[in-house]
N, C-alpha and C. Protein backbone atom coordinates (compact mmCIF):
# COMPACT_ATOMS: atom_id res chain seq x y z
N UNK A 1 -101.47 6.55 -42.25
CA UNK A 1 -102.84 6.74 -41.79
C UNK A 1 -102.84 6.67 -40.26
N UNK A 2 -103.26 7.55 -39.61
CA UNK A 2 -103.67 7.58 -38.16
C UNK A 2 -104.81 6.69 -37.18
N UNK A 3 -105.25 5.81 -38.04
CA UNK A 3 -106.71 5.18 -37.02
C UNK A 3 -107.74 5.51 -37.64
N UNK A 4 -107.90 6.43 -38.27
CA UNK A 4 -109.34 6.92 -39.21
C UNK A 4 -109.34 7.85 -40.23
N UNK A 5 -110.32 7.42 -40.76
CA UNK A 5 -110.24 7.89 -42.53
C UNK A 5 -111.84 8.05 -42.71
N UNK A 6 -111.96 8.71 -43.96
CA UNK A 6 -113.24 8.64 -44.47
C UNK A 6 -113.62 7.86 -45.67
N UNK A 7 -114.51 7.46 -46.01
CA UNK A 7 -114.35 6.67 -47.28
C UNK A 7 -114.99 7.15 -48.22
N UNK A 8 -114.76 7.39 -49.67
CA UNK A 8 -114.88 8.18 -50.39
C UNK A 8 -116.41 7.63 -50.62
N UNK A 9 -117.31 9.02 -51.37
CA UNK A 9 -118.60 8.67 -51.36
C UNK A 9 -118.47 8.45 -52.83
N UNK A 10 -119.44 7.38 -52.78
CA UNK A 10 -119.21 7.03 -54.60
C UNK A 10 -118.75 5.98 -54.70
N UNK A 11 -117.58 5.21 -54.34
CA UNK A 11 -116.55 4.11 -53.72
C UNK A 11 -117.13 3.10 -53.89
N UNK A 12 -116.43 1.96 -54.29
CA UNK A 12 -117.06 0.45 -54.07
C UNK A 12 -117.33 0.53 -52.72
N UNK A 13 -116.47 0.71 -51.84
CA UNK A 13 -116.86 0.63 -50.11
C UNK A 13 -117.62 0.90 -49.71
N UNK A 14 -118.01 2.77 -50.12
CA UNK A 14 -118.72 3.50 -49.85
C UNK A 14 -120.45 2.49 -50.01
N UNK A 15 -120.16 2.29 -51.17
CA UNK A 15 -121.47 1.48 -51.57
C UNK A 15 -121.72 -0.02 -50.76
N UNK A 16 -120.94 -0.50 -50.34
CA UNK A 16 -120.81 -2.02 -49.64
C UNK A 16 -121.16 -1.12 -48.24
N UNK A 17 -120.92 -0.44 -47.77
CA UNK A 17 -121.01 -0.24 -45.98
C UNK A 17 -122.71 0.51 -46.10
N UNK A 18 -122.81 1.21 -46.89
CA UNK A 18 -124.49 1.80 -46.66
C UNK A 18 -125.54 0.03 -47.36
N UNK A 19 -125.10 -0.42 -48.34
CA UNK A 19 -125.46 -1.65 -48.19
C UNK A 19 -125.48 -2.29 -46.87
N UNK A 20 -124.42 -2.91 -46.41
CA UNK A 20 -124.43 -3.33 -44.99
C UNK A 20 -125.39 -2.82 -44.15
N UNK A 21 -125.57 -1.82 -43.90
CA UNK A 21 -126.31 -0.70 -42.91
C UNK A 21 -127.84 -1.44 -43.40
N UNK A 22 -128.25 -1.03 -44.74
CA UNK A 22 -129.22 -1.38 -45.17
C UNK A 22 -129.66 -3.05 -44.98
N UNK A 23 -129.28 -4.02 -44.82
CA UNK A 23 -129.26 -4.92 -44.25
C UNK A 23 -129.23 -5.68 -42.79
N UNK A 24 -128.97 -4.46 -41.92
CA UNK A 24 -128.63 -4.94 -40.95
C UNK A 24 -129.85 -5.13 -40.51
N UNK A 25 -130.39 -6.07 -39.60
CA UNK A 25 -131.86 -6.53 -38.96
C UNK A 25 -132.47 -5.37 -37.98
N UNK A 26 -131.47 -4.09 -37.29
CA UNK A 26 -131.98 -3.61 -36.49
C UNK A 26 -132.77 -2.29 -37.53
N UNK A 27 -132.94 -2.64 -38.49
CA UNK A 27 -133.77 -1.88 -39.61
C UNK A 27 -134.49 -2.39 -40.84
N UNK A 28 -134.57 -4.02 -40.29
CA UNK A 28 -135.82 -4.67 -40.88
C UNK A 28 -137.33 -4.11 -40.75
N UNK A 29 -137.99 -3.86 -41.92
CA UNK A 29 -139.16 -3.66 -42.23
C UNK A 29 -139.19 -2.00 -42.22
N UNK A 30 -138.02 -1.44 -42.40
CA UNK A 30 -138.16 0.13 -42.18
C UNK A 30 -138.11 0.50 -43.76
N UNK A 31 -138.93 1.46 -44.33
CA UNK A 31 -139.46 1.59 -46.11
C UNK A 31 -137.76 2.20 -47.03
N UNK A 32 -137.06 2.93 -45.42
CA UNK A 32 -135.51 3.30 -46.24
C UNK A 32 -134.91 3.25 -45.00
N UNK A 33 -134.00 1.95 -45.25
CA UNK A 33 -133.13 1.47 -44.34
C UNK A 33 -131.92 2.23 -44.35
N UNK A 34 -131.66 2.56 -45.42
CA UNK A 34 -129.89 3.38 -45.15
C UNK A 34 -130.00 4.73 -44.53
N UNK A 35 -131.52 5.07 -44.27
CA UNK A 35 -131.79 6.29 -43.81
C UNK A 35 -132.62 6.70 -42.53
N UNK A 36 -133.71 5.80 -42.12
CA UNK A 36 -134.61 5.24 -41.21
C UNK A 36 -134.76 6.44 -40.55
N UNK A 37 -135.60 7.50 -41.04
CA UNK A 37 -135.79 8.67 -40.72
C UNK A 37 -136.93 8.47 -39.45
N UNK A 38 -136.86 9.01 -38.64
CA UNK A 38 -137.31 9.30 -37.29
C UNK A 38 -138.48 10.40 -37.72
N UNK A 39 -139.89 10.02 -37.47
CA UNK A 39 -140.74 10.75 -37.66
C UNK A 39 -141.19 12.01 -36.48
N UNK A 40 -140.87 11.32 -35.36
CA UNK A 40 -140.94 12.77 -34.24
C UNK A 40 -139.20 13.56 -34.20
N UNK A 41 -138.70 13.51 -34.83
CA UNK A 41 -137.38 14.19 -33.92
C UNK A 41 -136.89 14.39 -35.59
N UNK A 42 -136.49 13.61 -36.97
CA UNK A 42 -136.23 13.70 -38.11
C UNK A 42 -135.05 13.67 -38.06
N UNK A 43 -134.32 12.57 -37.36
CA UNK A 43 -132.70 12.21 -37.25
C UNK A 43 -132.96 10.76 -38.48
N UNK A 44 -131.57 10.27 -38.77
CA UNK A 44 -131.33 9.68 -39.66
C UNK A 44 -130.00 8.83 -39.46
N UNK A 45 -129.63 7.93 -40.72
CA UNK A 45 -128.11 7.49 -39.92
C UNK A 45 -127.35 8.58 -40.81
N UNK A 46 -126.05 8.78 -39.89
CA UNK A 46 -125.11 9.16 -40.14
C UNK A 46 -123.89 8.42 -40.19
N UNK A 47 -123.03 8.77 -41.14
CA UNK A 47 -121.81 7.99 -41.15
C UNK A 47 -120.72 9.04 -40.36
N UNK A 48 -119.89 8.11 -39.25
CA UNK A 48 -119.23 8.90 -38.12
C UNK A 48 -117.36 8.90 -39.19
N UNK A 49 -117.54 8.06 -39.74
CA UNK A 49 -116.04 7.74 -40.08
C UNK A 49 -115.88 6.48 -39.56
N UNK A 50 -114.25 6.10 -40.75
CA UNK A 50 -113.68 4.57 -40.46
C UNK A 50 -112.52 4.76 -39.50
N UNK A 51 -112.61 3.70 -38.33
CA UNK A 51 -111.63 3.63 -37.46
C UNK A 51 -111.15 2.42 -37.30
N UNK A 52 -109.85 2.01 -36.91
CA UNK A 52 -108.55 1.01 -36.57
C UNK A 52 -108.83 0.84 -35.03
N UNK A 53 -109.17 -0.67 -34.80
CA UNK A 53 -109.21 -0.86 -33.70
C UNK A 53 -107.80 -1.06 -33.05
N UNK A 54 -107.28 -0.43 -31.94
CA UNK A 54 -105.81 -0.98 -31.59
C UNK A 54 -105.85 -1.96 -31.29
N UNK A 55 -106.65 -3.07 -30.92
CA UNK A 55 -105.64 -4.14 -30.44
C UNK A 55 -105.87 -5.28 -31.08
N UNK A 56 -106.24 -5.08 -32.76
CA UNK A 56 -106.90 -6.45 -33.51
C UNK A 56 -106.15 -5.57 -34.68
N UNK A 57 -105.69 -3.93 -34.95
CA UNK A 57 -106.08 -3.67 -36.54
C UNK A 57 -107.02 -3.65 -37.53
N UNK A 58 -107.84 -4.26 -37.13
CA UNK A 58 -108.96 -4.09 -38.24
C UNK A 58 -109.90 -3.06 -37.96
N UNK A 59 -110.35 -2.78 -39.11
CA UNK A 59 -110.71 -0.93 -39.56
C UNK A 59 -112.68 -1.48 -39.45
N UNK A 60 -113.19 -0.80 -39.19
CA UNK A 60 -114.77 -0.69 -39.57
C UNK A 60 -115.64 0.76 -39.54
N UNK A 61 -116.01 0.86 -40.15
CA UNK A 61 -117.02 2.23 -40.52
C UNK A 61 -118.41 2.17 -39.30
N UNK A 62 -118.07 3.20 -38.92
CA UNK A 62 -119.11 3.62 -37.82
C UNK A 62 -120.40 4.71 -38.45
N UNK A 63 -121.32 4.47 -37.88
CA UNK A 63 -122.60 5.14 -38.00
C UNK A 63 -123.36 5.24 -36.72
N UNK A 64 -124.15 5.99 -36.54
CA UNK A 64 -124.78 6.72 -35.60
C UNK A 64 -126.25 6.68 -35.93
N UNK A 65 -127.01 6.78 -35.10
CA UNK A 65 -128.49 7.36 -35.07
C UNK A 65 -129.14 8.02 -33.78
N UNK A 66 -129.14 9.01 -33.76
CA UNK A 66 -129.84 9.53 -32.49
C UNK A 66 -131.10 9.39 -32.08
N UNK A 67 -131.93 8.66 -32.97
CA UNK A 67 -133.16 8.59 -32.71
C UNK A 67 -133.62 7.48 -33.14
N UNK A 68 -132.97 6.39 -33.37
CA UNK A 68 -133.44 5.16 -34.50
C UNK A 68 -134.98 4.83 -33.96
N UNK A 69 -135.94 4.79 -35.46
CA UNK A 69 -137.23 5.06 -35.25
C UNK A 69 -138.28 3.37 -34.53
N UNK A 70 -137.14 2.13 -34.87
CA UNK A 70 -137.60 0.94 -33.71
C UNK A 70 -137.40 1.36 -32.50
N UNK A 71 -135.84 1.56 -32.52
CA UNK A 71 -135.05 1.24 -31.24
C UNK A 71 -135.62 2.32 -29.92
N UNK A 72 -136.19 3.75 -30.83
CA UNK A 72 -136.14 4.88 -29.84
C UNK A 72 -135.48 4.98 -29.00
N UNK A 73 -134.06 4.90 -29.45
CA UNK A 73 -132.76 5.64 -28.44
C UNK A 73 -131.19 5.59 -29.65
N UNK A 74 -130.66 6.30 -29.28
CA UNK A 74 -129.52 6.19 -29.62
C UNK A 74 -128.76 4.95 -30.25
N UNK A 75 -128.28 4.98 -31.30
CA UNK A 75 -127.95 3.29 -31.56
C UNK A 75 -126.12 3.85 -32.57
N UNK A 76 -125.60 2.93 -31.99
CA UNK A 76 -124.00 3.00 -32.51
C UNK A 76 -124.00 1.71 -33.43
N UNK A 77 -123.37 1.38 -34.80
CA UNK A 77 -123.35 0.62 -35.23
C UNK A 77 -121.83 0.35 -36.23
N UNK A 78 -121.52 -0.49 -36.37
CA UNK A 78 -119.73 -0.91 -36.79
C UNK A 78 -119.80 -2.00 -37.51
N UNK A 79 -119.56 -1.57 -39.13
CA UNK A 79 -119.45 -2.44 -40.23
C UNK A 79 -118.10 -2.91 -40.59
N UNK A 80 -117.58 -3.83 -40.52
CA UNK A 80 -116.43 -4.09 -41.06
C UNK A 80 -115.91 -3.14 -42.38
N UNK A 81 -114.72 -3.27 -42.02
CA UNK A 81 -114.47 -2.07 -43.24
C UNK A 81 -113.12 -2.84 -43.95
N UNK A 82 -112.48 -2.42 -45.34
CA UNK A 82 -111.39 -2.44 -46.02
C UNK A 82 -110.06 -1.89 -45.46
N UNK A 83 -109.23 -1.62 -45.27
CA UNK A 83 -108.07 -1.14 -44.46
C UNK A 83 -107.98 0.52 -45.68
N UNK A 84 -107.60 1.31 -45.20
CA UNK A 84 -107.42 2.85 -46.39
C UNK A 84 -106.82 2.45 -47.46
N UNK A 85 -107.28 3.19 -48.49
CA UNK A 85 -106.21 2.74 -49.68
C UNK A 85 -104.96 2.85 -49.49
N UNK A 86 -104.62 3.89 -48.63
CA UNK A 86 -102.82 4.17 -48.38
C UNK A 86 -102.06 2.96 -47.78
N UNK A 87 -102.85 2.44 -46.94
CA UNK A 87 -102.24 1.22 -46.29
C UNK A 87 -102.36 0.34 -47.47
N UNK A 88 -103.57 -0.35 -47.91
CA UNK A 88 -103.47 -1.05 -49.13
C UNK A 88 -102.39 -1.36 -50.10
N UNK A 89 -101.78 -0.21 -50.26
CA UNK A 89 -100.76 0.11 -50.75
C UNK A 89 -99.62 -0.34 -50.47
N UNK A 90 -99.17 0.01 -48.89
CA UNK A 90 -97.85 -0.04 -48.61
C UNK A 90 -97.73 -1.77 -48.36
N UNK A 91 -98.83 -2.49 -48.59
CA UNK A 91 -98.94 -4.10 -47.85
C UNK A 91 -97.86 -4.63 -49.42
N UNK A 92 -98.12 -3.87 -50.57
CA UNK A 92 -97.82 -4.68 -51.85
C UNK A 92 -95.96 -4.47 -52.07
């Protein structure tokens, strides 16, 4: 694995990181948190992909919002993530 992966949609992960998202406080009181649709502009989150930090190893799933509808600006956000299944693998 190179530093980033995608995580399969459907996935226990998949389901734990849009959870996460959905939890996170900077989308308290919003009616759909995993989605927090922007009523002037109609941006949403996006999932950017999972990346390997170099100088710790540990992997977290990135998301984006170009318009987050509190924040009104741009918001980057980084959930801890599982390491790829391929690595998973080679640890056993």
């Amino acid at each position: 694995m190179e530093g980033i992966y995608f995580a399969e949609r459907g996935s226990p992960e998949w389901d734990s990181m849009w959870a996460w998202l959905g939890r996170h406080p900077i989308n308290q009181g919003i009616d759909e948190p995993t989605v927090a649709p922007d009523p002037e502009w109609g941006e949403c989150w996006q999932y950017m992909g999972t990346e390997e930090t170099w100088s710790d190893g540990r992997w977290f799933h990135c998301f984006r919002h170009r318009h987050h509808p509190v924040r009104q600006e741009r918001v980057y956000l980084r959930c801890p993530a599982s390491p790829p299944p391929s690595q998973e693998k080679e640890k056993t």
